[in-house]
Protein backbone atom coordinates (compact mmCIF):
# COMPACT_ATOMS: atom_id res chain seq x y z
CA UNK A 1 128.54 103.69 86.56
CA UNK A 2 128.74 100.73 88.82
CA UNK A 3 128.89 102.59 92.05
CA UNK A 4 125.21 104.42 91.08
CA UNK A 5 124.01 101.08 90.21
CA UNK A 6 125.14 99.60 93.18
CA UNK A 7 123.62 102.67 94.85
CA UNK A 8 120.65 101.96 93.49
CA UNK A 9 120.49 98.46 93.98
CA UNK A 10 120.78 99.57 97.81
CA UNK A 11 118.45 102.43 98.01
CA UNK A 12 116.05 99.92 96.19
CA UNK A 13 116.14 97.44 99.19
CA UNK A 14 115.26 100.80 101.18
CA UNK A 15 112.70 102.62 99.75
CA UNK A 16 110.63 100.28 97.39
CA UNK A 17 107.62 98.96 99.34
CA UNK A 18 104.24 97.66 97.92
CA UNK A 19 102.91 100.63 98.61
CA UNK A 20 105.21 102.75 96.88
CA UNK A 21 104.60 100.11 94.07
CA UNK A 22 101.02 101.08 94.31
CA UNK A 23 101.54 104.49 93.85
CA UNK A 24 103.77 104.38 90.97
CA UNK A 25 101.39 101.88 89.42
CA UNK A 26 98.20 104.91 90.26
CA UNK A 27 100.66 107.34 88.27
CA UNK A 28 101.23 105.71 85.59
CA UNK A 29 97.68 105.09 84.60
CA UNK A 30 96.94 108.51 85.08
CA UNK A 31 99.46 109.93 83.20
CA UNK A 32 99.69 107.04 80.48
CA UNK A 33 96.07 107.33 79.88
CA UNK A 34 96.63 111.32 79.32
CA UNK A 35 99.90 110.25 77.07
CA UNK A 36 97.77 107.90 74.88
CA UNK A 37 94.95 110.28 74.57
CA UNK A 38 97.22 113.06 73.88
CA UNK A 39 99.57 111.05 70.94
CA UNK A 40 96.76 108.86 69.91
CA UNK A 41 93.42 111.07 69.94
CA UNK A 42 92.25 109.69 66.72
CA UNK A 43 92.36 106.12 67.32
CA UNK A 44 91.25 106.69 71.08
CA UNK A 45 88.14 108.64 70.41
CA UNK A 46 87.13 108.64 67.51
CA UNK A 47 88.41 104.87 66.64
CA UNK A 48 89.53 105.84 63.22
CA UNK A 49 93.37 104.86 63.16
CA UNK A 50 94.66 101.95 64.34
CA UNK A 51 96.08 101.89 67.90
CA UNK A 52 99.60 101.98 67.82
CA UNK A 53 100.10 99.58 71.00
CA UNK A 54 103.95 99.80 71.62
CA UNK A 55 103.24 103.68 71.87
CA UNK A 56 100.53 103.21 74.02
CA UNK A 57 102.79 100.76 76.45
CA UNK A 58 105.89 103.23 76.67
CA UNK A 59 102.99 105.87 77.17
CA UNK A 60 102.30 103.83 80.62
CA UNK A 61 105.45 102.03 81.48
CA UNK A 62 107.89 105.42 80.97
CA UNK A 63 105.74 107.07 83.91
CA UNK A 64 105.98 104.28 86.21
CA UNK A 65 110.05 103.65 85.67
CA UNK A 66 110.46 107.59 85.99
CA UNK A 67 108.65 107.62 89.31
CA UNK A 68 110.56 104.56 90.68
CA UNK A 69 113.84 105.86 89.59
CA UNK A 70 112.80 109.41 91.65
CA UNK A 71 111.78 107.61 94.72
CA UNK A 72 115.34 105.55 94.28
CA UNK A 73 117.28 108.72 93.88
CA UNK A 74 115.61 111.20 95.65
CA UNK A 75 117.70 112.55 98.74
CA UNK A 76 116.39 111.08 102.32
CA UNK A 77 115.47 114.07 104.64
CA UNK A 78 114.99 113.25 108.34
CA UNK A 79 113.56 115.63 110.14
CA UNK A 80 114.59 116.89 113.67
CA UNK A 81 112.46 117.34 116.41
């Protein structure tokens, strides 16, 4: 477990940017909004149940750590010319 962390830890220095920040950020309001709409649609449209707001955060914060953690992981290909 340590070694994948430290792996991690390294690949993180690599491969997280602003802009890859960005675009994790762009995901996960995408597909957190279609989470919340999806497991909330009463109290989103129709405003009838109360929002259930630590659903609604994991709905947007589980997208963003899943796309950081694939960027992190993901194997590097280099391609030859």
């Amino acid at each position: 477990m340590q070694q994948f962390i430290a792996l991690l830890r390294e690949r993180s220095r690599e491969r997280v940017s602003l802009s890859v920040l960005f675009s994790a950020l762009k995901t996960a309001l995408v597909v957190g909004t279609v989470l919340t709409t999806i497991n909330q649609f009463e109290a989103v449209v129709y405003g009838e149940l109360p929002l259930q707001v630590v659903k609604a955060l994991l709905s947007y914060s589980v997208p963003f750590m899943v796309f950081l953690y694939g960027r992190l992981t993901a194997p590097t290909f280099r391609s030859t010319p």
